[in-house]
N, C-alpha and C. Protein backbone atom coordinates (compact mmCIF):
# COMPACT_ATOMS: atom_id res chain seq x y z
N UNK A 1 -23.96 -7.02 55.06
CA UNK A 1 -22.95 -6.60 56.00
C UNK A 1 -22.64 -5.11 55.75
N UNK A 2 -22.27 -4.25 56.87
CA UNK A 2 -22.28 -3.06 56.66
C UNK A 2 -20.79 -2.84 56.86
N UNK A 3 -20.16 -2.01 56.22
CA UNK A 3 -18.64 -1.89 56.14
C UNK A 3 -18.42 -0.17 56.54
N UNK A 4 -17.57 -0.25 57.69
CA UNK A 4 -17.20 1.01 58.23
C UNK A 4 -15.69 1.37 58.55
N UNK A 5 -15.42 2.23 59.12
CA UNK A 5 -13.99 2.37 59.67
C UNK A 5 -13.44 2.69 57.76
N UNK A 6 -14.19 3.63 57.48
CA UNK A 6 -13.58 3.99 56.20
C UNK A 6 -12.44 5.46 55.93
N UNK A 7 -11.12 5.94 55.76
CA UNK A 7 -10.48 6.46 55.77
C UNK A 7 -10.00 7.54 54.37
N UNK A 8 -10.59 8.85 54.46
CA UNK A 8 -10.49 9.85 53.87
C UNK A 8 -9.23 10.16 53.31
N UNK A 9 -9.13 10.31 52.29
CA UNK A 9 -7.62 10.63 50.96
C UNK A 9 -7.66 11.55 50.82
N UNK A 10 -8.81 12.06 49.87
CA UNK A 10 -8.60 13.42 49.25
C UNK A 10 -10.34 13.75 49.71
N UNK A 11 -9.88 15.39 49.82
CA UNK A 11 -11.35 16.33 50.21
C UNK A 11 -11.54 17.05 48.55
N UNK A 12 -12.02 16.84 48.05
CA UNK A 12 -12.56 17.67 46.96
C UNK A 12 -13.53 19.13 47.11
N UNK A 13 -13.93 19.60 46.07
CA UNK A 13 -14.58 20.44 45.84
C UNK A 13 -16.23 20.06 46.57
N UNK A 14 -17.05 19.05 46.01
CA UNK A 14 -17.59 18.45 46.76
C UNK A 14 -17.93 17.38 47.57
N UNK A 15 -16.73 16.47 47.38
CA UNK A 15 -17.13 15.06 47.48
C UNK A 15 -15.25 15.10 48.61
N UNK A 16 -15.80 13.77 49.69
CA UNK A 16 -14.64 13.57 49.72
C UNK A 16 -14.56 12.04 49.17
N UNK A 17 -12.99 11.57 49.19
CA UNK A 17 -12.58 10.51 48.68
C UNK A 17 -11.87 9.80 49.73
N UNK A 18 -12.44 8.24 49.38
CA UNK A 18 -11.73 7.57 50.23
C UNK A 18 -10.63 6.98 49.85
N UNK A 19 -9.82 6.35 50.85
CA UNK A 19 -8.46 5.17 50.43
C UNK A 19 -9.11 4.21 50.50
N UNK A 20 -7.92 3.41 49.99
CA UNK A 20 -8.58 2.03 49.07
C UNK A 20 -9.48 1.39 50.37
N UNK A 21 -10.26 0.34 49.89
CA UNK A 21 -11.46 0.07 50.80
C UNK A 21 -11.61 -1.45 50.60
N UNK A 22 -10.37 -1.51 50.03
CA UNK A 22 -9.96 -3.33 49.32
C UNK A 22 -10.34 -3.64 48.17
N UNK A 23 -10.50 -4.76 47.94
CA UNK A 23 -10.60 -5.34 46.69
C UNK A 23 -12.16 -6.38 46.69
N UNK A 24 -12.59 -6.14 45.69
CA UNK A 24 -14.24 -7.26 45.84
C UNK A 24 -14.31 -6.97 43.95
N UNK A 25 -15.30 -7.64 43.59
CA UNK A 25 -15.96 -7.48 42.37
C UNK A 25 -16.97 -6.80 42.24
N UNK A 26 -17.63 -5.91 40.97
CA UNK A 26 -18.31 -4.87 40.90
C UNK A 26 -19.52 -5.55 41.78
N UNK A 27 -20.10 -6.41 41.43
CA UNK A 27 -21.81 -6.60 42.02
C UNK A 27 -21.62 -6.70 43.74
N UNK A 28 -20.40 -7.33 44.23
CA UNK A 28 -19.93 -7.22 45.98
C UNK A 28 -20.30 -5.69 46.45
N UNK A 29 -19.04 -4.99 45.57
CA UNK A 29 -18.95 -3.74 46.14
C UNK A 29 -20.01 -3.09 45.91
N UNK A 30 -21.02 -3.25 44.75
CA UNK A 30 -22.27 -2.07 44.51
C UNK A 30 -23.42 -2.45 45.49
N UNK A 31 -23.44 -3.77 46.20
CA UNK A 31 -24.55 -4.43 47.04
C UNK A 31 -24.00 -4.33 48.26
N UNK A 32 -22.67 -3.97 48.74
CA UNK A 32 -22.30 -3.60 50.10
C UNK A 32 -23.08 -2.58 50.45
N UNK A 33 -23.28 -2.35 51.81
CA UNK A 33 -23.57 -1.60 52.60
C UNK A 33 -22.81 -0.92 52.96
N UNK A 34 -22.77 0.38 53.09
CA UNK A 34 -21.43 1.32 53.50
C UNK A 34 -21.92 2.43 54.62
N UNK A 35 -21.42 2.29 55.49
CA UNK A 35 -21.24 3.25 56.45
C UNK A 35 -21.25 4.65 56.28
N UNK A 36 -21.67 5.62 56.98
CA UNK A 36 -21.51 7.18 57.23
C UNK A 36 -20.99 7.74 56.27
N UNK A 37 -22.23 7.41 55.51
CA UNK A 37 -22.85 8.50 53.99
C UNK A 37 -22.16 7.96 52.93
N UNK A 38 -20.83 6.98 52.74
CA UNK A 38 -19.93 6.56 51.85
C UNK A 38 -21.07 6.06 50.91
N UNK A 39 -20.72 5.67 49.66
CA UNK A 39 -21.03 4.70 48.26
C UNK A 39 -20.11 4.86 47.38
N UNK A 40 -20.38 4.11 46.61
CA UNK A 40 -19.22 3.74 45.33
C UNK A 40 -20.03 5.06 44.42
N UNK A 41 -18.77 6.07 43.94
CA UNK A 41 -18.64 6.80 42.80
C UNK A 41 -19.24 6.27 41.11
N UNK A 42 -19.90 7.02 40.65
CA UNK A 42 -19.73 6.90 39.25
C UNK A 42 -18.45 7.32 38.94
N UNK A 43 -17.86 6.42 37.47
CA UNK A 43 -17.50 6.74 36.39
C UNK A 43 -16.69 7.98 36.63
N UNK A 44 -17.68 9.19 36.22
CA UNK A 44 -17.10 10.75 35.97
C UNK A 44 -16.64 11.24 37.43
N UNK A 45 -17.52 10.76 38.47
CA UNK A 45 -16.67 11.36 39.49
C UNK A 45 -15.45 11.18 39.73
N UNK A 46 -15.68 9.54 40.21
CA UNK A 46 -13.88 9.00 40.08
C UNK A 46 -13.11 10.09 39.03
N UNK A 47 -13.13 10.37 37.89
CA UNK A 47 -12.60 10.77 37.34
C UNK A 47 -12.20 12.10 37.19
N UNK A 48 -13.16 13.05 37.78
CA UNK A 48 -12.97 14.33 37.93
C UNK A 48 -12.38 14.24 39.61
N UNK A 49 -12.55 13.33 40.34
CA UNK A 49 -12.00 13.87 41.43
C UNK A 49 -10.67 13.06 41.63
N UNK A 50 -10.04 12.57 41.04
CA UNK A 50 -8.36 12.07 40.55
C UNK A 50 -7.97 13.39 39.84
N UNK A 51 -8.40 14.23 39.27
CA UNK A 51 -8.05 15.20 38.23
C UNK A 51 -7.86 16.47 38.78
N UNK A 52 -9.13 16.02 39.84
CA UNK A 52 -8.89 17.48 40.93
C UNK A 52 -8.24 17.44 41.77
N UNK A 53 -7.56 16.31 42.66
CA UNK A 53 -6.46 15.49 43.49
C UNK A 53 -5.12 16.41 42.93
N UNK A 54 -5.12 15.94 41.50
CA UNK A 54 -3.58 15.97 40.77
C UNK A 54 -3.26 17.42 40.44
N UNK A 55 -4.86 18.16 40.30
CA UNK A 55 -4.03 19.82 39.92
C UNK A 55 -3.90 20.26 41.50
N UNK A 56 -4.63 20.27 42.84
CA UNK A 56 -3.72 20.00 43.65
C UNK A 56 -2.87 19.78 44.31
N UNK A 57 -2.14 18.63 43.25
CA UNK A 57 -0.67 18.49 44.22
C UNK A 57 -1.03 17.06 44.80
N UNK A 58 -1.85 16.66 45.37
CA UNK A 58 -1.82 15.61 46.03
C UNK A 58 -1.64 13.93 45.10
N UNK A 59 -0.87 13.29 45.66
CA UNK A 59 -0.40 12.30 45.32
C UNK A 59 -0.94 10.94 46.16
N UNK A 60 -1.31 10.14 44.93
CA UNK A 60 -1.82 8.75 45.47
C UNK A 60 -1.01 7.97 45.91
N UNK A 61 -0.61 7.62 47.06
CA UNK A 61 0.27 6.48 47.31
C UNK A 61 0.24 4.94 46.53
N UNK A 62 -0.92 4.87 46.14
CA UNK A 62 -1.53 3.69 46.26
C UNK A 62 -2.03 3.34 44.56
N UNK A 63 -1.59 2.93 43.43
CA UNK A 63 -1.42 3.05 41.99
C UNK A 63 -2.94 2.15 41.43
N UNK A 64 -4.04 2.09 42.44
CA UNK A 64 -4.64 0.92 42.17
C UNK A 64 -5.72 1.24 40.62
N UNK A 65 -6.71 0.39 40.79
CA UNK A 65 -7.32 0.18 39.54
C UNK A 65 -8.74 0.22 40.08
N UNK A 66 -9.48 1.18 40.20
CA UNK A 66 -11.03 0.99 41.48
C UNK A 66 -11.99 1.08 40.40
N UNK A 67 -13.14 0.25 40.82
CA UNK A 67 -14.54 0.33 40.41
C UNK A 67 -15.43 1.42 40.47
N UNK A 68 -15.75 2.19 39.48
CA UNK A 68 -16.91 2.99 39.55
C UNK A 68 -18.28 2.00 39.59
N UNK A 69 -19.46 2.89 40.10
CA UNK A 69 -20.56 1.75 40.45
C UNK A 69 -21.32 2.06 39.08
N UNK A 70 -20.38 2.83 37.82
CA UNK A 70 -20.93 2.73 36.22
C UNK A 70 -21.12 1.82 35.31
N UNK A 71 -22.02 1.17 34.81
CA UNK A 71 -22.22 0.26 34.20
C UNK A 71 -21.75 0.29 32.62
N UNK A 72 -20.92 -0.69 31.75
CA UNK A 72 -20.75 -0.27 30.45
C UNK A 72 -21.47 -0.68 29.86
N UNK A 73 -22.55 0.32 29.19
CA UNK A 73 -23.65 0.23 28.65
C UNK A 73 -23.56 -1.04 27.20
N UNK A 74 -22.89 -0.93 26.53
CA UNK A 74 -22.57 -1.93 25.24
C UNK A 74 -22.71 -3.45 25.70
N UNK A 75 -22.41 -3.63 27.13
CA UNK A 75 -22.36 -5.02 27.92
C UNK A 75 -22.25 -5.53 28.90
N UNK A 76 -23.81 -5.36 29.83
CA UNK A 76 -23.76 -5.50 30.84
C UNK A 76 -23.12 -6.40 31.37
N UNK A 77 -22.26 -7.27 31.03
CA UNK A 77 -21.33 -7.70 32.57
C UNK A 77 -20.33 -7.47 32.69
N UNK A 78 -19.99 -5.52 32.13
CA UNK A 78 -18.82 -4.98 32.13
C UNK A 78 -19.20 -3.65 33.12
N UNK A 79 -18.27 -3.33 33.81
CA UNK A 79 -18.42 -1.80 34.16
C UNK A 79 -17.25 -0.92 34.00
N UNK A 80 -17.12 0.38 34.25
CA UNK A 80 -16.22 0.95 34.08
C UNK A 80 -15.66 1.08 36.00
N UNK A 81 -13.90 1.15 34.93
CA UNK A 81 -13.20 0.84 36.28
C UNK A 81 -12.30 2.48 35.86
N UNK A 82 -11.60 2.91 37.28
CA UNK A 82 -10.24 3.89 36.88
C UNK A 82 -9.02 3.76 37.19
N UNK A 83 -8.20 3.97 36.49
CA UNK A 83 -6.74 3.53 37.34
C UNK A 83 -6.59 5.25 37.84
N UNK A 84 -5.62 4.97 38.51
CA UNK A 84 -5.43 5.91 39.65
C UNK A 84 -3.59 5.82 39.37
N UNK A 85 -3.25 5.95 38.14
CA UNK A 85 -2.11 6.59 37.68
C UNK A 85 -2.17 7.63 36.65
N UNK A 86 -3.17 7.75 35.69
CA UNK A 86 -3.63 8.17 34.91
C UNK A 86 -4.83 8.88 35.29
N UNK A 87 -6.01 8.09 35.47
CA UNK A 87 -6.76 8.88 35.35
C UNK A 87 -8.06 8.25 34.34
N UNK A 88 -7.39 7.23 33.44
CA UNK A 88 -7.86 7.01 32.08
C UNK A 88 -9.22 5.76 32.94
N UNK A 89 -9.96 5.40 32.12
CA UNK A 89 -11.34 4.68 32.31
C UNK A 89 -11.55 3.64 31.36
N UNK A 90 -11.53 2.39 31.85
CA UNK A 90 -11.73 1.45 30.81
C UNK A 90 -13.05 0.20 31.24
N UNK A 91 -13.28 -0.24 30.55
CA UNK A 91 -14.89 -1.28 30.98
C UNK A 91 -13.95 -2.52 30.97
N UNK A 92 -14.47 -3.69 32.34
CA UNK A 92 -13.91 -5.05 32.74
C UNK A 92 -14.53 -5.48 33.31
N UNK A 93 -14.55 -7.03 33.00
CA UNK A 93 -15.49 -7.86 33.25
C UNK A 93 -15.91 -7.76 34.90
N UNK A 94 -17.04 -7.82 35.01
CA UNK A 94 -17.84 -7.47 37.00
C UNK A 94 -17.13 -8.32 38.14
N UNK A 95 -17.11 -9.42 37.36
CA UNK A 95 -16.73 -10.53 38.26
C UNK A 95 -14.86 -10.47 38.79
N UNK A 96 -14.11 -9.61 38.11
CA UNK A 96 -13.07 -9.69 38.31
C UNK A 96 -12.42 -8.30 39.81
N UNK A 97 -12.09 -9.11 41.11
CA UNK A 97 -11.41 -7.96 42.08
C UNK A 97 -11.01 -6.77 41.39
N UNK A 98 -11.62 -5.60 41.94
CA UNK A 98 -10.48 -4.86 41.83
C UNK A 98 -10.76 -3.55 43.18
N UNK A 99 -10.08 -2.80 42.98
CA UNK A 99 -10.04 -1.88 44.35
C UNK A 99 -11.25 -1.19 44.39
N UNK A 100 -11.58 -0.57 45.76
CA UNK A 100 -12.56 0.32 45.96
C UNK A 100 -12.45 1.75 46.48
N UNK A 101 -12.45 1.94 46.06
CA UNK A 101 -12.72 3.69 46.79
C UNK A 101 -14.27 4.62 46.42
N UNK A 102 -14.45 4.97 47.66
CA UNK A 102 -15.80 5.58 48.22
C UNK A 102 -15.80 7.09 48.12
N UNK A 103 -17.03 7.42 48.01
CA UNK A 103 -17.17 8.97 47.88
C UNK A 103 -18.12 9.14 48.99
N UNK A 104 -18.27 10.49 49.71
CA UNK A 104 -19.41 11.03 50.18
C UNK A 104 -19.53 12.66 50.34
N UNK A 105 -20.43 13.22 50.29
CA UNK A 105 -20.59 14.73 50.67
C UNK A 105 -20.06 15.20 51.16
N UNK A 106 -19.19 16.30 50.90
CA UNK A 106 -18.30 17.06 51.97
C UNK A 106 -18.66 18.03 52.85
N UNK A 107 -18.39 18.03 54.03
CA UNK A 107 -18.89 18.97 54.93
C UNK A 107 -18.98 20.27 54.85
């Protein structure tokens, strides 16, 4: 299934960022199909582009906990997730919901 009608948060340096895109488990969201250029972020992006959001100024409405499409190497049926109050990155089990947010090339 291809998932569209996706809605832009933050424009970064190069990437823009999407708002949340719901909730699924890592292997859902990394095997979705995504619409007009979107995919799930690694890890460091998520993380540099929350960092670049916040010196910015811009503020997340939305406090969630999203999936990078990074795998935690020590055990694969963990990946790394970010919260989006912090900033900080922690590895959780695949199978468990959590939010999505999308990246793609900025114009």
């Amino acid at each position: 299934m291809i998932k569209s009608s996706i809605e832009v948060d933050f424009i970064g340096t190069d990437l823009e960022l999407s708002r949340p895109a719901g909730e699924m488990s890592w292997d859902d969201a990394v095997s979705t199909e995504w619409s007009d250029g979107w995919r799930m972020p690694t890890r460091a992006e998520l993380i540099a582009l929350f960092h670049e959001a916040e010196e910015a100024g811009h503020i997340f409405d939305d406090k969630s906990v999203v999936w990078s499409s990074s795998q935690y190497a020590p055990d694969p049926t963990n990946a790394w997730h970010v919260y989006f109050v912090n900033g900080y990155s922690y590895a959780v089990y695949k199978a468990v919901a959590l939010g999505i947010r999308l990246v793609r090339l900025s114009d």
